[in-house]
C-alpha atoms as a PDB file:
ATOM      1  CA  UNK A   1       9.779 -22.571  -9.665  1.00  0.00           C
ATOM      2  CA  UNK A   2      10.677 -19.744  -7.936  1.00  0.00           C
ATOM      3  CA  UNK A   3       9.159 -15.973  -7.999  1.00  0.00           C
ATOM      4  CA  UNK A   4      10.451 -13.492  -9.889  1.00  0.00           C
ATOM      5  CA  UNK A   5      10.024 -11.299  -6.482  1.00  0.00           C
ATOM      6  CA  UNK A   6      10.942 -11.818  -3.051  1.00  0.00           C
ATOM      7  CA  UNK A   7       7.989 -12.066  -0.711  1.00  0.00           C
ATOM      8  CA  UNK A   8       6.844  -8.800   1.028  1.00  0.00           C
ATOM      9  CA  UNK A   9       5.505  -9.083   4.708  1.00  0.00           C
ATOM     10  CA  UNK A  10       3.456  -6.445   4.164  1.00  0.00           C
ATOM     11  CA  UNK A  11       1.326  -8.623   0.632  1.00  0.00           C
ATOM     12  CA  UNK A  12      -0.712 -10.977   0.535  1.00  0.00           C
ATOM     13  CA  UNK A  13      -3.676 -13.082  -2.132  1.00  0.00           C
ATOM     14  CA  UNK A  14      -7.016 -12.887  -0.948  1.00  0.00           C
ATOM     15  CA  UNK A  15      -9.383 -15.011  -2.790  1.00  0.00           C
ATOM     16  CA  UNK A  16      -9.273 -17.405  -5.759  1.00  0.00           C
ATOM     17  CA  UNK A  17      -9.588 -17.264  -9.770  1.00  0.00           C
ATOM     18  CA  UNK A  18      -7.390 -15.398 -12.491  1.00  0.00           C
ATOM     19  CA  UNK A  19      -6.898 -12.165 -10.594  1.00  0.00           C
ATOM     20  CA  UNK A  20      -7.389 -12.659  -6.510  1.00  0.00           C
ATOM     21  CA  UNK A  21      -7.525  -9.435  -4.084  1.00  0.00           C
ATOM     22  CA  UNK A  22      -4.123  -8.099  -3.333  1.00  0.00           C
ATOM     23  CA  UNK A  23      -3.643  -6.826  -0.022  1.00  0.00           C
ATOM     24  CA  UNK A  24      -0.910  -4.442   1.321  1.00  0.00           C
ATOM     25  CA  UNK A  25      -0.608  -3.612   4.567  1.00  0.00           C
ATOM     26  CA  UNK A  26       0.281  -0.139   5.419  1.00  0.00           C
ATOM     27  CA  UNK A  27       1.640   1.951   8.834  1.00  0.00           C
ATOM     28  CA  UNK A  28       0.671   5.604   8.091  1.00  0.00           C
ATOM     29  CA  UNK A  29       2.164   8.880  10.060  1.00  0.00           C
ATOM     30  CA  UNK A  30      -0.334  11.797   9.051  1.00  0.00           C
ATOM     31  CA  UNK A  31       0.756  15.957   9.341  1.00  0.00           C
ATOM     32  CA  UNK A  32       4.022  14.732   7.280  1.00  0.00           C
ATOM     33  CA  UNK A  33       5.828  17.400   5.256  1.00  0.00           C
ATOM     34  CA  UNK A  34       5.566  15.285   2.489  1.00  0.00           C
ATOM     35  CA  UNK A  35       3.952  12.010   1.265  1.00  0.00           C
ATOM     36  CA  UNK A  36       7.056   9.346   1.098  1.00  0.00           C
ATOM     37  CA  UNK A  37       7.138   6.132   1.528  1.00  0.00           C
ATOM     38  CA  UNK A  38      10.269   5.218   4.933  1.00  0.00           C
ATOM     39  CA  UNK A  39      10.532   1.585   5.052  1.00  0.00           C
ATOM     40  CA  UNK A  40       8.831  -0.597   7.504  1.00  0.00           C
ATOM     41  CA  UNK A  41       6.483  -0.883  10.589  1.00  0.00           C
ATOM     42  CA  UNK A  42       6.149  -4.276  11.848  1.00  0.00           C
ATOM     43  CA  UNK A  43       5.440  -5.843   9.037  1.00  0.00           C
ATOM     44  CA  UNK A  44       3.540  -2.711   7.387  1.00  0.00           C
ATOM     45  CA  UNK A  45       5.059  -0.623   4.770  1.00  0.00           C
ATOM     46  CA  UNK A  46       5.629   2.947   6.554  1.00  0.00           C
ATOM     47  CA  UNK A  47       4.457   6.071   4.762  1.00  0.00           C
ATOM     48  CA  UNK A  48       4.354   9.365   5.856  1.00  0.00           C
ATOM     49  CA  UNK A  49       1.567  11.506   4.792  1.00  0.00           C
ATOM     50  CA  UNK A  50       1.408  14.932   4.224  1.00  0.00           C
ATOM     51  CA  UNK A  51      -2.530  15.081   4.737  1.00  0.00           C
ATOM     52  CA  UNK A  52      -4.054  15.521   8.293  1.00  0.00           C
ATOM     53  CA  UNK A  53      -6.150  12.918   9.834  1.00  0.00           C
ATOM     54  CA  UNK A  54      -9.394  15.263   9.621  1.00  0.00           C
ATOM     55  CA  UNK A  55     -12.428  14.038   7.893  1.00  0.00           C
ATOM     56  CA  UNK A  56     -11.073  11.350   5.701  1.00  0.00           C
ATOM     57  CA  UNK A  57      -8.519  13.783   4.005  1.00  0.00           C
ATOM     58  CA  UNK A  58      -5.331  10.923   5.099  1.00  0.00           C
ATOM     59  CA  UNK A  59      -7.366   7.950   3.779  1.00  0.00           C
ATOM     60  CA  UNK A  60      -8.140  10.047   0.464  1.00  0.00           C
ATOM     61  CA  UNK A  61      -4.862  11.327   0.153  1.00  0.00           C
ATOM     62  CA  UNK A  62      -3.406   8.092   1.210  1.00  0.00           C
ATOM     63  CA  UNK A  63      -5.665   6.232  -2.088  1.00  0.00           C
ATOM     64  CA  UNK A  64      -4.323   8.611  -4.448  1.00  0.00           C
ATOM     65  CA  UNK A  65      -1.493   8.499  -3.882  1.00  0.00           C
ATOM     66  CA  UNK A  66      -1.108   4.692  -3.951  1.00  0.00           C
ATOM     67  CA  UNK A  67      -3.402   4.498  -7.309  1.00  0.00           C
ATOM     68  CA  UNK A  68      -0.402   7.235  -8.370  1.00  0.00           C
ATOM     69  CA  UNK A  69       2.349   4.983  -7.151  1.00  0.00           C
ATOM     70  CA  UNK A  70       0.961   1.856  -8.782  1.00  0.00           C
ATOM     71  CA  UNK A  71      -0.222   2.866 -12.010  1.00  0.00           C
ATOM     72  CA  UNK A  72      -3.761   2.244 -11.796  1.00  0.00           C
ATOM     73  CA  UNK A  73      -7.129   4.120 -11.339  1.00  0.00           C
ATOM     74  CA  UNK A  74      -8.237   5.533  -7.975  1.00  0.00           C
ATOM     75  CA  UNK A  75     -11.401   3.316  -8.034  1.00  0.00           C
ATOM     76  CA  UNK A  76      -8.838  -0.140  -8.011  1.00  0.00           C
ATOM     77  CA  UNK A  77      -7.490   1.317  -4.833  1.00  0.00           C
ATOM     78  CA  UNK A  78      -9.733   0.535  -1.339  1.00  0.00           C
ATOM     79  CA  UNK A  79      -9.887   0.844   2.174  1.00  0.00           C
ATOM     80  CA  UNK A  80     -10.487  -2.412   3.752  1.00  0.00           C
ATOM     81  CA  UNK A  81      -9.365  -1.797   7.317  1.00  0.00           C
ATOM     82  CA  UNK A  82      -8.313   0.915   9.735  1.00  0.00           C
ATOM     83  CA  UNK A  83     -10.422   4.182   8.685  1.00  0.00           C
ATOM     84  CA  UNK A  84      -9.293   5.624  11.943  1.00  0.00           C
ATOM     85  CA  UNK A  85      -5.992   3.873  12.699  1.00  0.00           C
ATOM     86  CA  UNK A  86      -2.781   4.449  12.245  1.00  0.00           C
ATOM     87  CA  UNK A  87      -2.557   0.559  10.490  1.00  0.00           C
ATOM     88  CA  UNK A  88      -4.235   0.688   6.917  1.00  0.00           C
ATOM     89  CA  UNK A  89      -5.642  -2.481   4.613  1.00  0.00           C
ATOM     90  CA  UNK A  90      -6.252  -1.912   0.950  1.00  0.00           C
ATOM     91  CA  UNK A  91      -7.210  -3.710  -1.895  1.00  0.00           C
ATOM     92  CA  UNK A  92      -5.421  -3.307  -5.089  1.00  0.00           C
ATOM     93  CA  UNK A  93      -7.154  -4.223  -7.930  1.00  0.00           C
ATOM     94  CA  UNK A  94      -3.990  -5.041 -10.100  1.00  0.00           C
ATOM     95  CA  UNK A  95      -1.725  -8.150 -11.319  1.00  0.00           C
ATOM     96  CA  UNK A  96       0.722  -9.305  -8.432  1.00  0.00           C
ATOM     97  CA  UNK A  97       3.363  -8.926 -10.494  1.00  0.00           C
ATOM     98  CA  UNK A  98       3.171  -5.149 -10.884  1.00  0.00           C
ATOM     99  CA  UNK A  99       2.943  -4.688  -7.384  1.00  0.00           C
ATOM    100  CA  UNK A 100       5.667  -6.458  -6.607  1.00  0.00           C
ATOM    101  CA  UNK A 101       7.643  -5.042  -8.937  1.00  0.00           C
ATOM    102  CA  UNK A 102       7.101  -1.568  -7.567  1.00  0.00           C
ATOM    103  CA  UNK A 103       7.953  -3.234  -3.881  1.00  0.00           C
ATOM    104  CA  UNK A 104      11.272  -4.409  -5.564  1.00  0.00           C
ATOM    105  CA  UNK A 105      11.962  -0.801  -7.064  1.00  0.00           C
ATOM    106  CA  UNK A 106      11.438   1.245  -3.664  1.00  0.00           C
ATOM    107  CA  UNK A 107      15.138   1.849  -2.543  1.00  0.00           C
ATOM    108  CA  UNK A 108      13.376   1.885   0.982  1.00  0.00           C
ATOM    109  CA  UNK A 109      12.618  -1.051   1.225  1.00  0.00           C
ATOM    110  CA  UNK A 110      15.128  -4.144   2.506  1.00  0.00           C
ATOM    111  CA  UNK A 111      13.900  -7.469   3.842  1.00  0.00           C
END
């Protein structure tokens, strides 16, 4: 049976059970004029942010806007890698499903 979804480079299942991590991996440009996600980064999704990289402000600005984009709380939305670097790791705490359909609906975005 095939997904309803293509597979994204930049997703991935972490962990067993009903409801395993998701994972996205994300390239982030800080000092942006505006929050957007571009497209792609080696695998990563892109996304400019319109926070500067001072004192966590880009990683918190970076989590709401995600938990914004997806639907879900800001506490279902963490930092798993890259506090300091450019390339980002978060968990989602949400169905696969949802976050690949808002993958499929980003007009960004072409594999």
């Amino acid at each position: 049976m095939n997904p309803p979804y293509p597979p994204w480079p930049c997703l991935r299942l972490e962990g067993k059970g009903p409801q395993p991590k998701i994972i996205l991996d994300l390239s982030v440009s800080p000092n942006a004029k505006r929050t957007e996600l571009v497209g792609w980064h080696d695998g990563a999704l892109r996304v400019r942010l319109s926070a500067p990289p001072v004192d966590g402000a880009a990683n918190e600005a970076l989590r709401k806007w995600l938990a914004s984009e997806l639907g879900v709380p800001q506490a279902r939305v963490t930092l798993l890698r890259g506090a300091s670097g450019r390339r980002k790791q978060w968990a989602i705490d949400a169905p696969e499903a949802d976050v690949s359909a808002w993958l499929a609906r980003q007009s960004v975005l072409q594999i």
